[in-house]
Protein backbone atom coordinates (compact mmCIF):
# COMPACT_ATOMS: atom_id res chain seq x y z
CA UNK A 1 99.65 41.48 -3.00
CA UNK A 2 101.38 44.04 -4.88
CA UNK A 3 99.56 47.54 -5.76
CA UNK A 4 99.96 46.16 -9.33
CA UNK A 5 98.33 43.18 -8.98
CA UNK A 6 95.60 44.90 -6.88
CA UNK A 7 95.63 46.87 -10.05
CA UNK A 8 95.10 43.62 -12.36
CA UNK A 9 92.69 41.81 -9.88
CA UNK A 10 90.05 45.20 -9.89
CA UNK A 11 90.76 46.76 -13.33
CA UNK A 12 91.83 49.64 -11.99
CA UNK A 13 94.05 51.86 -13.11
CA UNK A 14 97.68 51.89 -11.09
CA UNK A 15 96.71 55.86 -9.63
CA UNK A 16 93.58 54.62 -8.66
CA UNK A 17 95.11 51.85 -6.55
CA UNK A 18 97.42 54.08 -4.95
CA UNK A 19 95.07 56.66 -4.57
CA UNK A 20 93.23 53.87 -2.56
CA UNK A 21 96.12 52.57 -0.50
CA UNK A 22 96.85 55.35 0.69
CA UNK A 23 93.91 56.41 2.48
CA UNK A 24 93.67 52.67 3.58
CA UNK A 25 97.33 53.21 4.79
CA UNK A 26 96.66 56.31 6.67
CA UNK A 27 93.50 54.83 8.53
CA UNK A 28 95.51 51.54 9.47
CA UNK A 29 93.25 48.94 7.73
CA UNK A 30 96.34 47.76 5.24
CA UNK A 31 100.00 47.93 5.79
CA UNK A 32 103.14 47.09 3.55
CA UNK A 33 104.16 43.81 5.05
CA UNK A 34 107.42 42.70 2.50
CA UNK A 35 109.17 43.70 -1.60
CA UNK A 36 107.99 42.30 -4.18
CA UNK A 37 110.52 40.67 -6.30
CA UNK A 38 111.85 43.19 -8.93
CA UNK A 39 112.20 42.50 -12.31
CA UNK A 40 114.97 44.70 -13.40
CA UNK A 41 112.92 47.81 -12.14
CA UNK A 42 112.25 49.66 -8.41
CA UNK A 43 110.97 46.88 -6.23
CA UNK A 44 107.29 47.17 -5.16
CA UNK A 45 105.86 46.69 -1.67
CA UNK A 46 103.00 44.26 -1.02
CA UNK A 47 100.04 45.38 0.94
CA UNK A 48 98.64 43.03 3.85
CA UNK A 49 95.71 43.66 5.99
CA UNK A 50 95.76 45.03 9.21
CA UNK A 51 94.03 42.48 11.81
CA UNK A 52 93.92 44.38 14.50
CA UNK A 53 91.72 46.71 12.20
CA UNK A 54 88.77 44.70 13.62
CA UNK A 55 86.99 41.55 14.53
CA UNK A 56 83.49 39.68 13.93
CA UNK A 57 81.90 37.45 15.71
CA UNK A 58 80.56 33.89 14.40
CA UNK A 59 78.14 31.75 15.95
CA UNK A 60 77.65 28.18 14.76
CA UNK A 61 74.00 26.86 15.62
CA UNK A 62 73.22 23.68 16.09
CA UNK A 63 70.34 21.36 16.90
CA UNK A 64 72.60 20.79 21.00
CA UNK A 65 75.36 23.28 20.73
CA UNK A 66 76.88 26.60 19.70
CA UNK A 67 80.41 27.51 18.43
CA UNK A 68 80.93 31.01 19.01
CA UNK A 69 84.53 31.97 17.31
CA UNK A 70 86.23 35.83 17.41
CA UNK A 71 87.86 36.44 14.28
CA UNK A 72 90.45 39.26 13.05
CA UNK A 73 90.08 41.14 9.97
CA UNK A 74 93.10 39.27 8.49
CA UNK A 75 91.29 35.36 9.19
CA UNK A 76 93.13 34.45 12.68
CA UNK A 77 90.93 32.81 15.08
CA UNK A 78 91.68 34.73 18.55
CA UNK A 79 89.13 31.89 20.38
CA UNK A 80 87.06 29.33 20.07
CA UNK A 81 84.10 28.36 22.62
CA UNK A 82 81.78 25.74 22.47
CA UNK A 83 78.28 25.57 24.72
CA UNK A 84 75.23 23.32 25.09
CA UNK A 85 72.22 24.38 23.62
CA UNK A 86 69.11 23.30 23.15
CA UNK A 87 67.46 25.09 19.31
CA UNK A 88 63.92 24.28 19.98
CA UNK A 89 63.31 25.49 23.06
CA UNK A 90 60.76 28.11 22.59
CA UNK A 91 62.71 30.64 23.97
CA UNK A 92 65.78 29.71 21.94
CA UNK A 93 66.58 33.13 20.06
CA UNK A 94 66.28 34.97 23.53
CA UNK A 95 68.80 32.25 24.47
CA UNK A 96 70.58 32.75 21.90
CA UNK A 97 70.98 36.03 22.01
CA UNK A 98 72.06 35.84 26.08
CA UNK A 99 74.73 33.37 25.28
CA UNK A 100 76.08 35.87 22.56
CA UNK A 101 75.69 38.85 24.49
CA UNK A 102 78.96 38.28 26.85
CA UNK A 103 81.28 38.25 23.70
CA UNK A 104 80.09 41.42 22.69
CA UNK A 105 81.09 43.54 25.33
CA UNK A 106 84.09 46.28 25.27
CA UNK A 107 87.67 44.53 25.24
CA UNK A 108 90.22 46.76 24.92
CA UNK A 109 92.64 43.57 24.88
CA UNK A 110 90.64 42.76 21.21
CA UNK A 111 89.95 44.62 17.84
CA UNK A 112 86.70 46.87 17.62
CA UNK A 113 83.65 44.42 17.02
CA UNK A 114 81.88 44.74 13.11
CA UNK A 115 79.36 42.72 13.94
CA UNK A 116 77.96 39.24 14.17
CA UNK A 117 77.52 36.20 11.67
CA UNK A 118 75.31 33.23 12.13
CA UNK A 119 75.56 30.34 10.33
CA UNK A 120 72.39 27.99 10.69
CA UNK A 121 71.26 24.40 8.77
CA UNK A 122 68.47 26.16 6.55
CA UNK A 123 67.20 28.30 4.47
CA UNK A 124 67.63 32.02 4.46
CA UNK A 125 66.60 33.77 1.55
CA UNK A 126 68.46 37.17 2.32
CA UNK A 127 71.51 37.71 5.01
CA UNK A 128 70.67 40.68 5.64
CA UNK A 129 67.07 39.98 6.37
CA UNK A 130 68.20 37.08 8.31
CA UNK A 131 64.63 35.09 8.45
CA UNK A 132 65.09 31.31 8.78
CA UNK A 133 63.30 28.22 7.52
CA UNK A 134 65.41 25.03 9.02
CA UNK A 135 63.63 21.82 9.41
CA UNK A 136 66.06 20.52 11.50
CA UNK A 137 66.11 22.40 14.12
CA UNK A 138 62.11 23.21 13.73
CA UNK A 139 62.55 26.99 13.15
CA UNK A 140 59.83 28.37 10.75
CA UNK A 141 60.06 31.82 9.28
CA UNK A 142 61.99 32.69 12.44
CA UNK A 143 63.10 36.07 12.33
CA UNK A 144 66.84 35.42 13.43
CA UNK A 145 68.32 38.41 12.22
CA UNK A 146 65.73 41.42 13.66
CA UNK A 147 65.50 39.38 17.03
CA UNK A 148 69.68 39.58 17.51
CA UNK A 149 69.93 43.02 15.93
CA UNK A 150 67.62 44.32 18.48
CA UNK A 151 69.16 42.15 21.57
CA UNK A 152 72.78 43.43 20.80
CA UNK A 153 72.70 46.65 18.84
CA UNK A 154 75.39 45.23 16.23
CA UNK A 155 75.54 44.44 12.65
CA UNK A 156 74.30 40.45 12.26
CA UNK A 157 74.18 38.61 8.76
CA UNK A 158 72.75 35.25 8.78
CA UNK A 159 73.11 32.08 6.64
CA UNK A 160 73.07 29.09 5.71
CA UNK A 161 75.65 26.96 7.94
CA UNK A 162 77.32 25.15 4.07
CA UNK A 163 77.29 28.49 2.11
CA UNK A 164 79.14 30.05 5.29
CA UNK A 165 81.39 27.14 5.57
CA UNK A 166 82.14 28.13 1.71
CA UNK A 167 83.11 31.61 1.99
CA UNK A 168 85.77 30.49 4.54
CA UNK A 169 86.74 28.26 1.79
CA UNK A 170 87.33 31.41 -0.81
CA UNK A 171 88.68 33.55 2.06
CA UNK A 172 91.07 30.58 4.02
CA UNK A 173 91.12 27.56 2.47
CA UNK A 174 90.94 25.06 -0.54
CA UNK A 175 89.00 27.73 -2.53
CA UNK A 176 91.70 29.88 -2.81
CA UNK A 177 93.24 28.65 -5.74
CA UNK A 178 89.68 27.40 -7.47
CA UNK A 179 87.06 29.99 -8.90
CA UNK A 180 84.67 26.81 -9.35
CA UNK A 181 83.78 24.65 -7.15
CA UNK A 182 81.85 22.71 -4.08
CA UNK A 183 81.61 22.15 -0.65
CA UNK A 184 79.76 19.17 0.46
CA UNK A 185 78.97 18.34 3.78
CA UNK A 186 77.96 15.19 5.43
CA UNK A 187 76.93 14.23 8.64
CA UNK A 188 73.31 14.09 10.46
CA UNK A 189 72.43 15.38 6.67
CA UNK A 190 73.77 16.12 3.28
CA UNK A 191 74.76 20.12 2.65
CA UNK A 192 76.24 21.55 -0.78
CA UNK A 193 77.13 25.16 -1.51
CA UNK A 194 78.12 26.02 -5.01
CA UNK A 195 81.02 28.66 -5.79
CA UNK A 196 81.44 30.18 -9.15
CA UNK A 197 83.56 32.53 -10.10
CA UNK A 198 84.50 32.99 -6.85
CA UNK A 199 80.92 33.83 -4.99
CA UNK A 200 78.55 31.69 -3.47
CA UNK A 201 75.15 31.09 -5.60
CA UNK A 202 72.12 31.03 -3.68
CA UNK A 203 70.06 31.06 -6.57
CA UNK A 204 66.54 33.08 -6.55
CA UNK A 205 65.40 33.06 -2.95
CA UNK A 206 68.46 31.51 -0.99
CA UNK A 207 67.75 27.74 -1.55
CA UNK A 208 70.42 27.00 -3.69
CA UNK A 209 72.20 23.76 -2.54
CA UNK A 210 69.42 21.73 -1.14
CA UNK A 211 71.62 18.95 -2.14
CA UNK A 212 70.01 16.46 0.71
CA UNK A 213 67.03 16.82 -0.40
CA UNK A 214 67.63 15.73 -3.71
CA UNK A 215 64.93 12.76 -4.19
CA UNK A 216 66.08 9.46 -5.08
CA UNK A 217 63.30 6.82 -4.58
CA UNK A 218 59.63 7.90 -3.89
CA UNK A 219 59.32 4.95 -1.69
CA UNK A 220 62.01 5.70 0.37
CA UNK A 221 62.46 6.43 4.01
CA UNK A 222 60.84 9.59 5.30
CA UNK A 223 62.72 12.67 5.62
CA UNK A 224 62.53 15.41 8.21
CA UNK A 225 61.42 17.51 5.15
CA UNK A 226 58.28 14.90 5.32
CA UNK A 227 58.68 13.91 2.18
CA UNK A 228 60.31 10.54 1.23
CA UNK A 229 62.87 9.29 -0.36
CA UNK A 230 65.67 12.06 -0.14
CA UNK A 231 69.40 11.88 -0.69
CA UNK A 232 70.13 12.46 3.36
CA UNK A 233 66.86 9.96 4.33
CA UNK A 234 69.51 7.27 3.34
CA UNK A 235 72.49 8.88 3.53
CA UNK A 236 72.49 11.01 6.81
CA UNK A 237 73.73 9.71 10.48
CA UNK A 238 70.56 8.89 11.23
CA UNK A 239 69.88 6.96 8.54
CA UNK A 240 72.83 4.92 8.52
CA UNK A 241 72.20 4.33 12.39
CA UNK A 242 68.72 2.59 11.63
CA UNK A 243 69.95 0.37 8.83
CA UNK A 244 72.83 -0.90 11.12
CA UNK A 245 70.16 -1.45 13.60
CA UNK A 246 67.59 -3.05 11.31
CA UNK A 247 70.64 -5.45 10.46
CA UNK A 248 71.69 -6.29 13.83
CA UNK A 249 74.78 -4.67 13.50
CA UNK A 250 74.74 -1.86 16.78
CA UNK A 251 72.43 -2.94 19.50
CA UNK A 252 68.36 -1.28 19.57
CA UNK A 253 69.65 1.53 21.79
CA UNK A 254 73.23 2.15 20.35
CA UNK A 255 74.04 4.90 17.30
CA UNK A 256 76.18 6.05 15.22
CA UNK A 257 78.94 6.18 16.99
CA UNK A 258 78.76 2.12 17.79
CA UNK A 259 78.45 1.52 13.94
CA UNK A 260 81.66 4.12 13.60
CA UNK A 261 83.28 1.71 16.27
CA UNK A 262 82.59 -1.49 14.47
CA UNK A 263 83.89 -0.46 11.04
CA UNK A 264 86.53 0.59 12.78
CA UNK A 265 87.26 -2.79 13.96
CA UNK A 266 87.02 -4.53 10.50
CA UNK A 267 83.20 -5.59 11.41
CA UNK A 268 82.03 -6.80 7.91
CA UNK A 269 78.67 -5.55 7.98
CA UNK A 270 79.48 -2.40 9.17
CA UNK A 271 81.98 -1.53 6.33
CA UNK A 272 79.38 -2.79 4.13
CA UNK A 273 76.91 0.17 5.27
CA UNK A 274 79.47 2.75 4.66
CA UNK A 275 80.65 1.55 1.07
CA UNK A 276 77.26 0.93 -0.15
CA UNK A 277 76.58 4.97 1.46
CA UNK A 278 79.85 5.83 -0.62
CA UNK A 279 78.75 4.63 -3.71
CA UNK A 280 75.30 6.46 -3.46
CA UNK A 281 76.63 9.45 -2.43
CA UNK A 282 79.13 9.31 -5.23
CA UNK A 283 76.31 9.01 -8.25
CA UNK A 284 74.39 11.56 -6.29
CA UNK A 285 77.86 13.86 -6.48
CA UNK A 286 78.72 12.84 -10.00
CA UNK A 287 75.12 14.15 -10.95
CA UNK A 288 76.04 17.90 -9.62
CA UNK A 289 79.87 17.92 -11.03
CA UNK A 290 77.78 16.57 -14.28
CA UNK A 291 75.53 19.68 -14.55
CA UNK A 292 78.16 22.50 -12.39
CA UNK A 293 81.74 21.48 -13.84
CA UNK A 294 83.63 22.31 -11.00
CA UNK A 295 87.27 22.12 -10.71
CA UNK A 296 87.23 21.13 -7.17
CA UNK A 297 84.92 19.33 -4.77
CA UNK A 298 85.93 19.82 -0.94
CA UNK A 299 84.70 17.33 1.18
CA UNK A 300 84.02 19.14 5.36
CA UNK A 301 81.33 18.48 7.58
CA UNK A 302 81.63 16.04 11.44
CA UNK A 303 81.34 12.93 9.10
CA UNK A 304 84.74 13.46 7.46
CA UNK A 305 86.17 11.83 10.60
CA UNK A 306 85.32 8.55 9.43
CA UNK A 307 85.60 9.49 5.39
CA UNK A 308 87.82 6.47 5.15
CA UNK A 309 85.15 3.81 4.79
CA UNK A 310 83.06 6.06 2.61
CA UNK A 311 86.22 7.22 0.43
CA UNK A 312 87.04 3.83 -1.92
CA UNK A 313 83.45 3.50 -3.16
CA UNK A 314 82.74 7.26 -3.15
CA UNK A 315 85.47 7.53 -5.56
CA UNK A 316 84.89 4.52 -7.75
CA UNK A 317 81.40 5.56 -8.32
CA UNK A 318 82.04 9.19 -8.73
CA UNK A 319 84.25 8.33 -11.62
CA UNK A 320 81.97 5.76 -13.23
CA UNK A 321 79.60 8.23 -13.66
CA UNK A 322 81.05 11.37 -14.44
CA UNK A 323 80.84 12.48 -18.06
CA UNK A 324 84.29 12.82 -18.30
CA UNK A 325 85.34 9.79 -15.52
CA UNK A 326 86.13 12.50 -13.00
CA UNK A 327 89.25 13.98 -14.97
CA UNK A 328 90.43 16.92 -13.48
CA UNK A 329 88.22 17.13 -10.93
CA UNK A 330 90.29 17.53 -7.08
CA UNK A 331 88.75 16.30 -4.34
CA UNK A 332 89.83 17.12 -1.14
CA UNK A 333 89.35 16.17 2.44
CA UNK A 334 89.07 19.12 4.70
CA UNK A 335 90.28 18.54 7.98
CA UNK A 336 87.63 18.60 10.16
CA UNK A 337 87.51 21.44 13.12
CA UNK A 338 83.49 22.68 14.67
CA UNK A 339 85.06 25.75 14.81
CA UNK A 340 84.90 25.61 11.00
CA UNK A 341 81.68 26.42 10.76
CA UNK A 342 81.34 29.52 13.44
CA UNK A 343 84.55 31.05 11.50
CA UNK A 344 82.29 31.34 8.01
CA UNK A 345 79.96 33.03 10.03
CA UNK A 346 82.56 35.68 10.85
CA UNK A 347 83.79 35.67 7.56
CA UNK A 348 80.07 36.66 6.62
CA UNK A 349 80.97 40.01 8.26
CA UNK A 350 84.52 40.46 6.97
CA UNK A 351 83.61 39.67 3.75
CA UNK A 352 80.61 42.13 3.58
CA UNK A 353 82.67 44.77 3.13
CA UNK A 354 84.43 43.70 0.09
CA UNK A 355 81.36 41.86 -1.30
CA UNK A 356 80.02 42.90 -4.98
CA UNK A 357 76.91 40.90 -4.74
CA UNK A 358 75.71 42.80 -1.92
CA UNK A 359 74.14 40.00 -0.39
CA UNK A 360 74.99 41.82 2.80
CA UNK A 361 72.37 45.05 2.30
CA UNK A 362 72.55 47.44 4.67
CA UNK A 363 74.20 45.05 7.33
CA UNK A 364 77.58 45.51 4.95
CA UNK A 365 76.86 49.24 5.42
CA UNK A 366 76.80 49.23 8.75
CA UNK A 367 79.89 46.78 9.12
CA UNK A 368 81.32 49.36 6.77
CA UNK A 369 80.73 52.25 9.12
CA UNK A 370 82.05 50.18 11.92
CA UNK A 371 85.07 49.65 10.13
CA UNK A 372 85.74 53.22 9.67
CA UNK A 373 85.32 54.17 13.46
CA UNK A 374 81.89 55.21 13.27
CA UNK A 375 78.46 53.79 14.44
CA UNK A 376 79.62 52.71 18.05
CA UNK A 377 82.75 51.34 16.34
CA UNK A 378 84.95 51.56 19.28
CA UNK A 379 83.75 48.47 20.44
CA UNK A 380 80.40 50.02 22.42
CA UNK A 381 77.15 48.20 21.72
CA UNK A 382 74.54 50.73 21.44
């Protein structure tokens, strides 16, 4: 961007900005990448960031496996690694924490390290805090955050695996041209995260986007909440697996991927399962769009990979019952990467910086610090 769109953007005044840049300039965190095009007067230059400024790490946690991602400043993904794990073992943040630890060490081939984001499939009311409720993978008021701060002596924000996955959106991806908007996820269960204006709402204690356990029948199947009757108890992979058993469709000791295989291969039945999923998960979806008025709904998550027997009924549905018959309303089909996840972690950490919700507390100051070159910034961990 230009300094005088900078300018615009912050509603600051031009001297301000370049009071700003400069400093920026001089400690190598932004440089002037290209001219603007002129209109009539002296060209201006644009101001890029600087990704060898620094890195984060972002760790992915899931119920069998981590995706641990290093991440410049600037967005670019400098690796990706992927490693069994098992989440409720009772030693798992001590594993977690050991598996962590290697990536974390002085490199002088990378940027200096700002610290660490974890995205998880829960509930954590603050980042910073970092204290987890996540049925799935049977963590209760597990202390996340103060468990890897003290294992690796770094900055480490935590939270919820869809609102990370969102903030890569804003920073990266389909949100950067929408202020307003969602990201749903599907796959063993149902995630949403809501963006307005830009920022992720978590609402009052960082349960905002619950979307899967939105109830739909009282007599429903159970949930893994233990309640019955929620959007993902009939919607989720597990869910679809046992009415594709039930109906003879995959075998007693096949899953999901068998009932993937047979709609695949035209199997009736099969593509039956999926429709009649797309059409409740479009009612369920025309519900939030309804109430939120987003301009864009991004579809991510493992189960896009098979989004094209959920997509024709999804989007009949979602227009039936839309207010407004879904006019106006994008939605869009992320292509699906694990490494998606991991990298809104990391973005946690760039972001925290630049954040003016403060939802990173005194982790942002510290990544802050980091970012200057204090605080064990030159990569140590202390």
């Amino acid at each position: 961007m230009s300094r005088a769109d900078i300018a615009r953007e912050l509603g600051l005044s031009p001297a301000a900005v370049s009071q700003i840049m400069r400093r920026l300039l001089e400690q190598r965190m932004v440089e002037e990448v290209a001219q603007a095009p002129s209109s009539g007067g002296r060209p201006g230059s644009l101001i890029g960031l600087v990704g060898e400024a620094g890195r984060a790490l972002g760790v992915k946690v899931a119920a069998d496996h981590l995706v641990i991602v290093n991440v410049r400043l600037d967005g670019q993904m400098l690796s990706s690694t992927t490693l069994a794990f098992d989440a409720m073992a009772p030693d798992a943040l001590a594993r977690l924490a050991a598996e962590l630890a290697p990536h974390t060490h002085l490199d002088p081939g990378l940027p200096k390290l700002l610290g660490v984001g974890v995205a998880v499939p829960g509930v954590v009311p603050r980042p910073d805090k970092g204290i987890v409720d996540a049925d799935v993978l049977q963590w209760r008021r597990l202390p996340v955050g103060r468990h890897l701060r003290g294992a690796l002596g770094l900055p480490v924000v935590v939270e919820n695996d869809v609102n990370a996955l969102a903030v890569a959106e804003v920073l990266y991806g389909h949100g950067r041209e929408a202020d307003d908007f969602l990201v749903l996820t599907i796959g063993r269960g149902i995630g949403l995260s809501i963006v307005a204006d830009r920022s992720v709402y978590r609402g009052g204690k960082g349960g905002a986007g619950e979307f899967g356990h939105v109830p739909m029948d009282d007599q429903g199947p159970p949930c893994q909440c233990g309640r019955h009757g929620c959007l993902e108890a009939s919607l989720g992979e597990p869910a679809l697996e046992r009415i594709a058993r039930a109906g003879g469709v995959i075998g007693p000791r096949q899953g999901f991927a068998a009932l993937v295989a047979a709609a695949d291969r035209g199997d009736g039945h099969a593509v039956e399962i999926f429709a009649d999923a797309g059409r409740l998960l479009g009612r369920a979806v025309a519900g939030a769009a309804n109430m939120l008025d987003p301009v864009r709904i991004v579809l991510a998550g493992e189960g896009v990979a098979h989004w094209i027997h959920w997509d024709a009924t999804f989007r009949a549905e979602f227009a039936r019952r839309q207010v407004r018959g879904g006019d106006g309303i994008d939605v869009v089909v992320h292509n699906w990467d694990d490494s998606s996840w991991a990298q809104g972690a990391a973005a946690l950490v760039l972001a925290a910086p630049f954040d003016l919700d403060g939802f990173g507390g005194e982790q942002a100051n510290l990544v802050v610090a980091r970012l200057h070159g204090s605080d064990g910034a030159d990569g140590t961990v202390e």
